[in-house]
N, C-alpha and C. Protein backbone atom coordinates (compact mmCIF):
# COMPACT_ATOMS: atom_id res chain seq x y z
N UNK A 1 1.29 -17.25 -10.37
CA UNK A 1 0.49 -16.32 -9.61
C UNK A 1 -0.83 -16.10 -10.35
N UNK A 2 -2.07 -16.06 -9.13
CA UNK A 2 -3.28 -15.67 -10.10
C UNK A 2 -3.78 -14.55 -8.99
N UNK A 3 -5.23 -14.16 -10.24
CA UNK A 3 -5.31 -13.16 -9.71
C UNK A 3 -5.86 -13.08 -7.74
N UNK A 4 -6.42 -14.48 -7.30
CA UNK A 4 -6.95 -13.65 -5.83
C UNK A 4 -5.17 -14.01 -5.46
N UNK A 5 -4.84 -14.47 -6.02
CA UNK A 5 -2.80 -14.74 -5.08
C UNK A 5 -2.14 -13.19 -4.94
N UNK A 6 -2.62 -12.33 -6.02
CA UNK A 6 -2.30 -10.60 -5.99
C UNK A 6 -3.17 -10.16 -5.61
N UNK A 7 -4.32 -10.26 -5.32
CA UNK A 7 -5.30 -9.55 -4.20
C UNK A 7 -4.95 -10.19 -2.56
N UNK A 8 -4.18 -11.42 -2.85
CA UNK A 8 -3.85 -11.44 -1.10
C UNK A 8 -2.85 -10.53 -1.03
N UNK A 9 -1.94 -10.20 -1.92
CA UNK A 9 -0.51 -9.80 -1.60
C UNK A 9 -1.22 -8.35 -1.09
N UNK A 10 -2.38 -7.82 -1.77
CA UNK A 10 -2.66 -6.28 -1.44
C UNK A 10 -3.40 -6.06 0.24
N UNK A 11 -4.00 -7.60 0.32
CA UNK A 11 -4.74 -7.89 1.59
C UNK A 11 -3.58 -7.59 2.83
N UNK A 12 -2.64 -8.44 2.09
CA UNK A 12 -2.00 -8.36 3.72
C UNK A 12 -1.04 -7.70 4.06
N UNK A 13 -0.80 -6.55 2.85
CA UNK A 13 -0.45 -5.15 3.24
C UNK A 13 -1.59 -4.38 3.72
N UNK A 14 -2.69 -4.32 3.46
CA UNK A 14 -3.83 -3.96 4.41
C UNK A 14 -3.70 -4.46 6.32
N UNK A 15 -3.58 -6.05 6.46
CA UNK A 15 -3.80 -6.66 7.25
C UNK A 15 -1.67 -5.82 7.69
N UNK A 16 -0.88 -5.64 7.61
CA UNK A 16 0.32 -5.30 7.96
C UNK A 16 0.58 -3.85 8.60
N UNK A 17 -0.81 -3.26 7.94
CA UNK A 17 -0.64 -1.88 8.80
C UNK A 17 -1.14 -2.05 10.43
N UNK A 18 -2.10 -2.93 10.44
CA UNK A 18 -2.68 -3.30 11.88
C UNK A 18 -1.25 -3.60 12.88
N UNK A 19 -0.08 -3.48 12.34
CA UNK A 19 0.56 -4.39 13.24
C UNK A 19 1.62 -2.89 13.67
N UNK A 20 0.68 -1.99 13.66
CA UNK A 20 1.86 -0.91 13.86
C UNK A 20 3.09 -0.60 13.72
N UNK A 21 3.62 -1.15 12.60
CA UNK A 21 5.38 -1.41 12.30
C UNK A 21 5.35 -0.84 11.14
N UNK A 22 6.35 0.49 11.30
CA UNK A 22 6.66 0.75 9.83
C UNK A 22 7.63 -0.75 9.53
N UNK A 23 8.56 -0.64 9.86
CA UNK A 23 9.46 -1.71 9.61
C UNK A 23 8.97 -2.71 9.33
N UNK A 24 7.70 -3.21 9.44
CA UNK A 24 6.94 -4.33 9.29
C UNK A 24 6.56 -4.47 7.61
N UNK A 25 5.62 -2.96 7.62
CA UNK A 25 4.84 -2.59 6.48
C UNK A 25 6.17 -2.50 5.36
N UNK A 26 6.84 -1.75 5.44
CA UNK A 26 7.98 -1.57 4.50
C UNK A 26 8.82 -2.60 4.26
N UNK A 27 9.16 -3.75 5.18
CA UNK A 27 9.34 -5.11 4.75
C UNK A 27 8.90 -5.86 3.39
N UNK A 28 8.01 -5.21 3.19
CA UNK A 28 6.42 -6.00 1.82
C UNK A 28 6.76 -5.00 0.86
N UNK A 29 7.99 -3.82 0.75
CA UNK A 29 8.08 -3.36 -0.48
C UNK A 29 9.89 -3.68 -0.72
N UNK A 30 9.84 -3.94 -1.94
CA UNK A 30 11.78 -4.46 -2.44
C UNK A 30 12.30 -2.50 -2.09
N UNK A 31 13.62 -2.53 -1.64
CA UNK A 31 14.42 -1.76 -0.92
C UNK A 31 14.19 -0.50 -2.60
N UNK A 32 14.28 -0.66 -3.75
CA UNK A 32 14.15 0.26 -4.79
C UNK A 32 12.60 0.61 -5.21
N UNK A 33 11.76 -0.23 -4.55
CA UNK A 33 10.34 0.33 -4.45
C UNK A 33 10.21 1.66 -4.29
N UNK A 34 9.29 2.05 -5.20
CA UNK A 34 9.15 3.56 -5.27
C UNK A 34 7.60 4.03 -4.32
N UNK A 35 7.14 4.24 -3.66
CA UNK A 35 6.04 5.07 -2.98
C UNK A 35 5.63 6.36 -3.40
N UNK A 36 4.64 6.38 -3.74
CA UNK A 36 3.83 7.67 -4.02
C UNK A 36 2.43 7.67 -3.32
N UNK A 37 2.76 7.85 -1.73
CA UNK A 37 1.53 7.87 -0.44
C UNK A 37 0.61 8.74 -0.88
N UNK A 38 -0.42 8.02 -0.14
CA UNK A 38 -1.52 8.61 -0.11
C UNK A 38 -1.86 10.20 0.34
N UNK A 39 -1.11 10.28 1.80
CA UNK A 39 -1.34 11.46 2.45
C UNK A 39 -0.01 12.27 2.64
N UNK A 40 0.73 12.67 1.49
CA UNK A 40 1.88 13.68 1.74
C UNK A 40 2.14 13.94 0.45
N UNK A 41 3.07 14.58 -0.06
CA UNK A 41 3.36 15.34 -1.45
C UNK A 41 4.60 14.44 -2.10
N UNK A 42 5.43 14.18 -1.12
CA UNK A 42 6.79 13.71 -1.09
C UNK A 42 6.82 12.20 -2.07
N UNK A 43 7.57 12.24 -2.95
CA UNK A 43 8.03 10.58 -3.10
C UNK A 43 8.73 9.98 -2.28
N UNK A 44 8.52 9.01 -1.92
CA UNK A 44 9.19 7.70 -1.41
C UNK A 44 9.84 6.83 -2.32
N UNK A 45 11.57 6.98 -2.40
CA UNK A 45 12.07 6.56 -2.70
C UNK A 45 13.29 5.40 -2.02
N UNK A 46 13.81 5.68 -0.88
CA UNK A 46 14.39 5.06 -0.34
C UNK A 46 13.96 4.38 0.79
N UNK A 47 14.58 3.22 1.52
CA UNK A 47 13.89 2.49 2.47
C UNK A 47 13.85 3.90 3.80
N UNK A 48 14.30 4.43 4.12
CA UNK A 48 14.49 5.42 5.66
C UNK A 48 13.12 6.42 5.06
N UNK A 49 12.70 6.93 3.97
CA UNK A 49 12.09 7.94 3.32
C UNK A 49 10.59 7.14 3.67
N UNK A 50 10.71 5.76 3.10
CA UNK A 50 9.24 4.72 3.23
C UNK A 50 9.02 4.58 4.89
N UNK A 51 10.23 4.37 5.63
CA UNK A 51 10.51 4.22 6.81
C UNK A 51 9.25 5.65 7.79
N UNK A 52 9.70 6.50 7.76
CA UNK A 52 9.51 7.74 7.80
C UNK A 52 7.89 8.26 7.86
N UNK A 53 7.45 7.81 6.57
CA UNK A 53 6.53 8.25 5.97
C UNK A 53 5.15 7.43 6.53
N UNK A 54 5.56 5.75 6.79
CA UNK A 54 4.81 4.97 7.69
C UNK A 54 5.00 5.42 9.03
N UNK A 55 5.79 5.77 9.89
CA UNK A 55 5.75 5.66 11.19
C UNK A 55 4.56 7.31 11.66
N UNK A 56 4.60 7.91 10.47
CA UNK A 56 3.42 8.87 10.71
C UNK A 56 2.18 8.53 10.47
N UNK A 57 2.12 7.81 9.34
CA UNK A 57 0.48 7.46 8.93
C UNK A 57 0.10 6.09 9.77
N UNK A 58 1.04 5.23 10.36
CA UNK A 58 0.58 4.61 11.21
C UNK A 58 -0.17 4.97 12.60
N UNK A 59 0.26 6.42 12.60
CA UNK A 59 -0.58 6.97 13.77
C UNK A 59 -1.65 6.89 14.08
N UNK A 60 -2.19 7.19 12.72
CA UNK A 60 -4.09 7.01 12.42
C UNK A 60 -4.46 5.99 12.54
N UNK A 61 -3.78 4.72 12.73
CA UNK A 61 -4.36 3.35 13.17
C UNK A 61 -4.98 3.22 11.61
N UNK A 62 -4.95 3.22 10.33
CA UNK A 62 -5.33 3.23 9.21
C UNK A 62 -5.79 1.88 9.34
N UNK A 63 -7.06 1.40 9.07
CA UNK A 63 -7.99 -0.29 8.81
C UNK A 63 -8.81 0.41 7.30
N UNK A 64 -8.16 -0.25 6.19
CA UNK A 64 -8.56 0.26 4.61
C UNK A 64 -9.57 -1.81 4.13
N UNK A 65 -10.47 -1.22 3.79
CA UNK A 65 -11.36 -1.90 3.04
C UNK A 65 -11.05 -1.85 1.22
N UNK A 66 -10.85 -2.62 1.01
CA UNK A 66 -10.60 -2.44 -1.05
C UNK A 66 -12.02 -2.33 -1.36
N UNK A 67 -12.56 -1.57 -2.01
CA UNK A 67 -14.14 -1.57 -2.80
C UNK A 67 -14.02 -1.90 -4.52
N UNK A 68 -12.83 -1.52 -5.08
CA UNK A 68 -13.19 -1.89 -6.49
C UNK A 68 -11.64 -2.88 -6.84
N UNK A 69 -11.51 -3.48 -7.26
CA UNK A 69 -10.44 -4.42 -7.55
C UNK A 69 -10.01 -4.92 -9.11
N UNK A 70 -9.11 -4.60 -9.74
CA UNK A 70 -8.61 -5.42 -10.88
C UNK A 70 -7.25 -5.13 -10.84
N UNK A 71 -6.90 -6.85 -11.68
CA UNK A 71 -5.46 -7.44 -11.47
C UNK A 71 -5.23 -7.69 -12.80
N UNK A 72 -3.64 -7.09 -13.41
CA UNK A 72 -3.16 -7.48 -14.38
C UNK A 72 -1.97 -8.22 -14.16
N UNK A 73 -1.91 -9.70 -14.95
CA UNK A 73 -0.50 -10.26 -14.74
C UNK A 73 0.19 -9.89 -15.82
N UNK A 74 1.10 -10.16 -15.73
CA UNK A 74 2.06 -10.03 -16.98
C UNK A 74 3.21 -10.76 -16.77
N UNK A 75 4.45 -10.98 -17.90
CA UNK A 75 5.47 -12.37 -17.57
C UNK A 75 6.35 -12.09 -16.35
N UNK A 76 6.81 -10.61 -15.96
CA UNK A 76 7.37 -10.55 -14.62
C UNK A 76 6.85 -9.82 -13.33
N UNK A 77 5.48 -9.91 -13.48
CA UNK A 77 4.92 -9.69 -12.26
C UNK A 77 3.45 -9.26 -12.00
N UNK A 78 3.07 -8.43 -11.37
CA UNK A 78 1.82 -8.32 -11.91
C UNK A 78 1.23 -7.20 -11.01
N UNK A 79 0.17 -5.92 -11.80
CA UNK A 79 -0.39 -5.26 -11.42
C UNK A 79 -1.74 -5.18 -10.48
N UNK A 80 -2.09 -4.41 -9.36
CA UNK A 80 -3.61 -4.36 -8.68
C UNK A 80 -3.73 -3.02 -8.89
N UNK A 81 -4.68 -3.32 -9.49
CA UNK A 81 -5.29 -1.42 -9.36
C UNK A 81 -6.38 -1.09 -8.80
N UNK A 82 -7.44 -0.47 -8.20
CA UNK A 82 -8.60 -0.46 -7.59
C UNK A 82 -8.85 0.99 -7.09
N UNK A 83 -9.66 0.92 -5.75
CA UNK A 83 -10.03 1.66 -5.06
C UNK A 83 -10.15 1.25 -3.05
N UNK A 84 -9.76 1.82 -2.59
CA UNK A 84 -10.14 1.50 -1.16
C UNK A 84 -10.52 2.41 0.31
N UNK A 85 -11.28 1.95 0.90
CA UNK A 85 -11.70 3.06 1.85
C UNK A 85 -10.48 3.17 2.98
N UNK A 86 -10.23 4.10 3.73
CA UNK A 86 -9.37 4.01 4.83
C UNK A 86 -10.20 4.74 5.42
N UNK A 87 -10.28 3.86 7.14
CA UNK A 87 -10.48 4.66 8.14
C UNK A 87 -9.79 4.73 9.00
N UNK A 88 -9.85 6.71 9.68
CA UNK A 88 -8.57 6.56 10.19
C UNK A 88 -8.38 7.41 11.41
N UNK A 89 -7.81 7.66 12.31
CA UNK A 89 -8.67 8.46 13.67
C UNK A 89 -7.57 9.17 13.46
N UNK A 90 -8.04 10.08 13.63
CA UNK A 90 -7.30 11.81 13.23
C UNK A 90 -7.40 12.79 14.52
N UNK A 91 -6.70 14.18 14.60
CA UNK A 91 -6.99 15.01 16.16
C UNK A 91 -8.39 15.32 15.46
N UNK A 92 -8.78 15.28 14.47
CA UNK A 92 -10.32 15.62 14.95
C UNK A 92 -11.40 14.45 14.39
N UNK A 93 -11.16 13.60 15.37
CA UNK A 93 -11.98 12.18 15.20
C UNK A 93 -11.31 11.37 13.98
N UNK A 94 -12.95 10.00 14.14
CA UNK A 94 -12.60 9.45 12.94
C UNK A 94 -12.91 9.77 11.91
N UNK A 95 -12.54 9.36 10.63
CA UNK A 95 -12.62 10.14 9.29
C UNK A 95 -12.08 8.81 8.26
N UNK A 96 -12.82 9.05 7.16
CA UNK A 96 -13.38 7.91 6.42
C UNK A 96 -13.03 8.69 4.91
N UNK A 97 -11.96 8.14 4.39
CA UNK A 97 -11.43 8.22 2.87
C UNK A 97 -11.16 7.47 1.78
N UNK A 98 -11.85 7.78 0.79
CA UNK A 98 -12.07 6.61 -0.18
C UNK A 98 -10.51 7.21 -1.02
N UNK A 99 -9.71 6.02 -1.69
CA UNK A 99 -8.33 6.73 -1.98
C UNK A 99 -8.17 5.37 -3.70
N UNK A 100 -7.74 5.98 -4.27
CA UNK A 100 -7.25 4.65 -5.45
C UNK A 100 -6.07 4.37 -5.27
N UNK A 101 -6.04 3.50 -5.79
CA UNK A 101 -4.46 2.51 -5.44
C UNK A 101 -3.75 1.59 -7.06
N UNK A 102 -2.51 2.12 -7.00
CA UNK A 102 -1.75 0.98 -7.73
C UNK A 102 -0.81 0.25 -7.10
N UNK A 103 -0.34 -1.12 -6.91
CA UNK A 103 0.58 -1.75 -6.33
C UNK A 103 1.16 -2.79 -7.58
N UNK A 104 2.29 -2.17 -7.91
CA UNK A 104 3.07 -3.34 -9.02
C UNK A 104 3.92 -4.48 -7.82
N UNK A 105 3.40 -5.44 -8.26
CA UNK A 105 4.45 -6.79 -7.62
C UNK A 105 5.33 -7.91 -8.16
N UNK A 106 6.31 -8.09 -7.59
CA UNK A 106 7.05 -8.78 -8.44
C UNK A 106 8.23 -9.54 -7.64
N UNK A 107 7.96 -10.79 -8.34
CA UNK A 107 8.74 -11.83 -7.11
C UNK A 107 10.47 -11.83 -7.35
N UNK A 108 10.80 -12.04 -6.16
CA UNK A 108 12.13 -11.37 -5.92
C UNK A 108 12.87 -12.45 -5.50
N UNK A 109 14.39 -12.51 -5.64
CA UNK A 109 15.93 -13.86 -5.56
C UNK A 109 14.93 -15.15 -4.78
N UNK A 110 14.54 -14.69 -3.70
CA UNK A 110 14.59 -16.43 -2.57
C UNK A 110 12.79 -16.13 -2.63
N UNK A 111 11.86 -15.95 -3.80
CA UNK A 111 10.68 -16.52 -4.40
C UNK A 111 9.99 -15.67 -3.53
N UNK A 112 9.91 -14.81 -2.75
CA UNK A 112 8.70 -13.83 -2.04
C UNK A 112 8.01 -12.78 -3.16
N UNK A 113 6.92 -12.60 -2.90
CA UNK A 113 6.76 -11.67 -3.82
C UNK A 113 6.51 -10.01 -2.99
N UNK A 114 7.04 -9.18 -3.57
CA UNK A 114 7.40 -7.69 -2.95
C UNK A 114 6.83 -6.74 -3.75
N UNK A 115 6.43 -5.75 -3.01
CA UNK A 115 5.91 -4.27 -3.80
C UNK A 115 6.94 -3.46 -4.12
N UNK A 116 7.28 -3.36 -6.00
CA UNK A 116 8.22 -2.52 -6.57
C UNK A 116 7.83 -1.13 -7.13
N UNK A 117 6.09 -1.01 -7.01
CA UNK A 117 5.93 0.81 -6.91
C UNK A 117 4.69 0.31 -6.39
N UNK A 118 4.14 1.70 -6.00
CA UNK A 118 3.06 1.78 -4.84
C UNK A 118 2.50 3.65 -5.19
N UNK A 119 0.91 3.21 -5.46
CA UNK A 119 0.41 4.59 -5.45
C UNK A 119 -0.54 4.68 -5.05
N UNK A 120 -1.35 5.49 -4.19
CA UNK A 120 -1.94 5.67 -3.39
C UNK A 120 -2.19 7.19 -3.78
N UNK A 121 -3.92 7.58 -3.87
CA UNK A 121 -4.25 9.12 -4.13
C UNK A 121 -5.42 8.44 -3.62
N UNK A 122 -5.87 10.44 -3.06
CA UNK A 122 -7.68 10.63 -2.75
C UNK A 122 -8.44 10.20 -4.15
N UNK A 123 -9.41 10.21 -4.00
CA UNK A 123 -10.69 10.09 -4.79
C UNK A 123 -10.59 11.63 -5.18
N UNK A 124 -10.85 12.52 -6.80
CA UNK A 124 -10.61 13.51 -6.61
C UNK A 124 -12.32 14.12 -6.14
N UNK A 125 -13.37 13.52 -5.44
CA UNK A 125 -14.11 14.30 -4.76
C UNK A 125 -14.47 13.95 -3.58
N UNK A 126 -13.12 13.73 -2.84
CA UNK A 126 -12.93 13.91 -1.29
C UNK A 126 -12.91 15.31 -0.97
């Protein structure tokens, strides 16, 4: 794995929210993947909890742009850390949030590679 091979993996969890499926999106994290969302307080720990937690924020139709990007590999998997915009239509319009992101990945039994924690926060001057 190099590094744009872990900037696709973050792409097309970007490109996976378009498809309105929690079940879709949560597919792309291993079942002990931990979540720490962007927009709620709660950890995400279990698949029904990740389950849950997408079928609300998919509401907003969320389309996120990455603006700052760096990738660490390491021997079992490998880190993205950055920054990215989400836009997202809310009851009071659209609305535009810049949020940072960690996604640890790490390839799993039959060679896919899967998201084993996931963090997601505002910018703290949103």
């Amino acid at each position: 794995m190099n590094k744009e091979q872990i900037e696709n993996l973050t792409q097309n969890w970007i490109n996976t929210l378009a498809t309105q499926s929690p079940k879709e999106v949560v597919n792309l994290y291993t079942d002990a993947a931990i979540l720490i969302p962007t927009v709620s307080n709660k950890i995400r720990k279990t698949r029904e909890e990740k389950l849950a937690y997408f079928k609300t924020f998919l509401q907003q139709k969320p389309k996120a742009n990455i603006t700052e990007s760096t990738v660490t590999l390491n021997s079992d998997g490998a880190t993205h850390t950055g920054k990215y915009v989400f836009n997202l239509e809310t009851d009071k319009g659209p609305q535009s949030i810049t949020c940072r992101f960690t996604f640890q990945f790490k390839q799993v039994e039959n060679g896919e590679w899967k998201i084993t924690h996931h963090h997601s926060s505002l910018n703290p001057e949103n």
